[in-house]
Protein backbone atom coordinates (compact mmCIF):
# COMPACT_ATOMS: atom_id res chain seq x y z
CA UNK A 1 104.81 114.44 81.02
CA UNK A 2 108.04 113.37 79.92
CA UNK A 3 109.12 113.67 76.22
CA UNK A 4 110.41 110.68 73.72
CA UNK A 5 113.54 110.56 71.63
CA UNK A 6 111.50 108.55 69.31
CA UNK A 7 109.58 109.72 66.22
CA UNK A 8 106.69 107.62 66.45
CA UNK A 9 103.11 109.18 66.78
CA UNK A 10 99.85 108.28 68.63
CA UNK A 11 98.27 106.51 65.35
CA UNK A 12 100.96 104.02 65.80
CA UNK A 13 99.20 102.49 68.61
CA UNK A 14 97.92 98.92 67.76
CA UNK A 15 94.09 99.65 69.05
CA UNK A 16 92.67 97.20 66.11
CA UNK A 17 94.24 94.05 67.64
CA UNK A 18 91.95 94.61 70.79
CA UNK A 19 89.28 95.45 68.68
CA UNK A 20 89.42 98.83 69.69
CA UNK A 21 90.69 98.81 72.85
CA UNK A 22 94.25 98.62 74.32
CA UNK A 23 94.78 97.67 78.00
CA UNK A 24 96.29 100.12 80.00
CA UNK A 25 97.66 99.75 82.91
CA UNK A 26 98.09 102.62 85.98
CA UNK A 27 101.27 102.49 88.33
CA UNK A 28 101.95 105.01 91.21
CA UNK A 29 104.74 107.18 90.81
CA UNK A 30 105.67 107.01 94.12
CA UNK A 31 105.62 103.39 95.41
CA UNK A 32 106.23 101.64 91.69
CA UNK A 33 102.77 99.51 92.73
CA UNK A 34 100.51 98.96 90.01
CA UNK A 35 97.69 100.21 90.71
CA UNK A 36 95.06 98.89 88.23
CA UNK A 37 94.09 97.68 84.57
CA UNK A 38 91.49 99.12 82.22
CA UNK A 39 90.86 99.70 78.54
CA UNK A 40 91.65 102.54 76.80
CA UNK A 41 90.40 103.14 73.05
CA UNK A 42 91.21 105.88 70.96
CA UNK A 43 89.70 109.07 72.40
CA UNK A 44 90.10 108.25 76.03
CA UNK A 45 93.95 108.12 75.27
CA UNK A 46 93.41 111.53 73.13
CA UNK A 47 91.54 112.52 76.83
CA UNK A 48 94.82 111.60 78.83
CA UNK A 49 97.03 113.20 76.66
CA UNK A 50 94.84 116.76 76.10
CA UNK A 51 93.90 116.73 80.10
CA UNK A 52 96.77 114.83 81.80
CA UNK A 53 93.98 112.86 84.08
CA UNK A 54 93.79 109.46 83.25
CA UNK A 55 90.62 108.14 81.12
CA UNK A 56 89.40 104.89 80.21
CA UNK A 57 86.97 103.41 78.13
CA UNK A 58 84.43 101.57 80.67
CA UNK A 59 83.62 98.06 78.64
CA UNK A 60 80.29 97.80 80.55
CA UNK A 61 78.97 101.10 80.11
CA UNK A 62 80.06 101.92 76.93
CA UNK A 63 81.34 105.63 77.20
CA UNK A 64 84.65 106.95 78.27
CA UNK A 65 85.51 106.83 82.08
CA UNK A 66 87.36 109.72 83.81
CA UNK A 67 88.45 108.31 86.45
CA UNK A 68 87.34 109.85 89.98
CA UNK A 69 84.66 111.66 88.20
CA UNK A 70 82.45 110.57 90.83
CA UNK A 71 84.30 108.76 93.55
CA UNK A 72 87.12 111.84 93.37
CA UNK A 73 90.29 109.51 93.17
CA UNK A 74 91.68 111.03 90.41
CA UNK A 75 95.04 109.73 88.56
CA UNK A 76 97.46 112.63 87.58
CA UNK A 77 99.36 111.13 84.27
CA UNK A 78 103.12 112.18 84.85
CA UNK A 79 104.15 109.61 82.34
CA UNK A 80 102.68 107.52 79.16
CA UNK A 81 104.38 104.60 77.84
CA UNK A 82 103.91 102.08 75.09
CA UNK A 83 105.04 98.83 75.07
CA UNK A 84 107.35 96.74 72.60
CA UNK A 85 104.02 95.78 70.54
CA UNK A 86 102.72 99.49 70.40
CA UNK A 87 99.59 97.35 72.27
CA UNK A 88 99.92 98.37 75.79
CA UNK A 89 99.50 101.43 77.36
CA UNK A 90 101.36 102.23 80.67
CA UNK A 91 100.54 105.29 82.68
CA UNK A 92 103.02 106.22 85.40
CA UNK A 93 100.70 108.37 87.79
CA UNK A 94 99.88 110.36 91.08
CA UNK A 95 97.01 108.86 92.68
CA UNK A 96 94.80 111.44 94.43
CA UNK A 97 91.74 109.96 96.93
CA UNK A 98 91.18 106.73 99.16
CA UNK A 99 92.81 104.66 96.15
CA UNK A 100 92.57 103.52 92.37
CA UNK A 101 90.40 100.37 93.38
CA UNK A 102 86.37 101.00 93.40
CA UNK A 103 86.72 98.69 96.75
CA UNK A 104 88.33 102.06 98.39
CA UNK A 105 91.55 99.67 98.05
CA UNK A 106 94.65 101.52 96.99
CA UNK A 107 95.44 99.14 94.38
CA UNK A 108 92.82 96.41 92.58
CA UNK A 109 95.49 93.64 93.34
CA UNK A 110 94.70 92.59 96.77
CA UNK A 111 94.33 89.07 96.51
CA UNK A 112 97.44 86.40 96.03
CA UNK A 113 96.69 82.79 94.50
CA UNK A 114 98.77 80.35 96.56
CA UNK A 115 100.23 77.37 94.98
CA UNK A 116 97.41 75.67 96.22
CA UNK A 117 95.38 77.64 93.76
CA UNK A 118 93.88 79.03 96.87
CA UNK A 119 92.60 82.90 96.88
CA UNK A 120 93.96 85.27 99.81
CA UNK A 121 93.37 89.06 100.40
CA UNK A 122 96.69 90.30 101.09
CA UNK A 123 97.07 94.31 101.74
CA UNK A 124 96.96 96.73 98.88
């Protein structure tokens, strides 16, 4: 992963506003697509950082998510970035597998609201 010019540290990341939890959001290297959004809290970004695999905090379940554990589409973290706020966590990454979507989609964004307000699957 790439270094920073900046002095700041991890504990400068604003988890309390979220109540815990920052999103964080996972773009491939390669294409620029995003990819996906989840929650990161504390450890899992510790995780990411100490393993270089990205880990989330699953909402639902309650416990920290390695993602591809089980499905085996893993995220290599090449990159971590913070935005403006210190609230957002970006993770620049190689996706490894069918795709970053549990759908077997390569990316979770594969539907488009028209104008209309209407909802269309468009390709990932």
């Amino acid at each position: 992963m790439r270094g920073s010019l900046d002095a700041s540290h991890i504990h400068e990341v604003d988890f309390d506003k979220g109540g815990g939890l920052v999103p964080a959001i996972a773009q491939d290297t390669k294409t620029g697509k995003v990819l996906m959004m989840a929650y990161m809290n504390r450890e899992a970004l510790d995780v990411t950082l100490r393993e270089g695999r990205a880990c989330y905090w699953s909402r639902s379940r309650k416990e920290l998510w390695r993602k591809g554990a089980t499905s085996g589409d893993i995220q290599i973290v090449r990159e971590v970035l913070v935005d403006c706020d210190m609230d957002t966590i970006l993770l620049m990454v190689d996706q490894q597998g069918e795709g970053a979507c549990h759908t077997k989609r390569w990316s979770c964004f594969f539907r488009r609201i028209n104008k209309e307000g209407e909802i269309r699957e468009i390709e990932s």
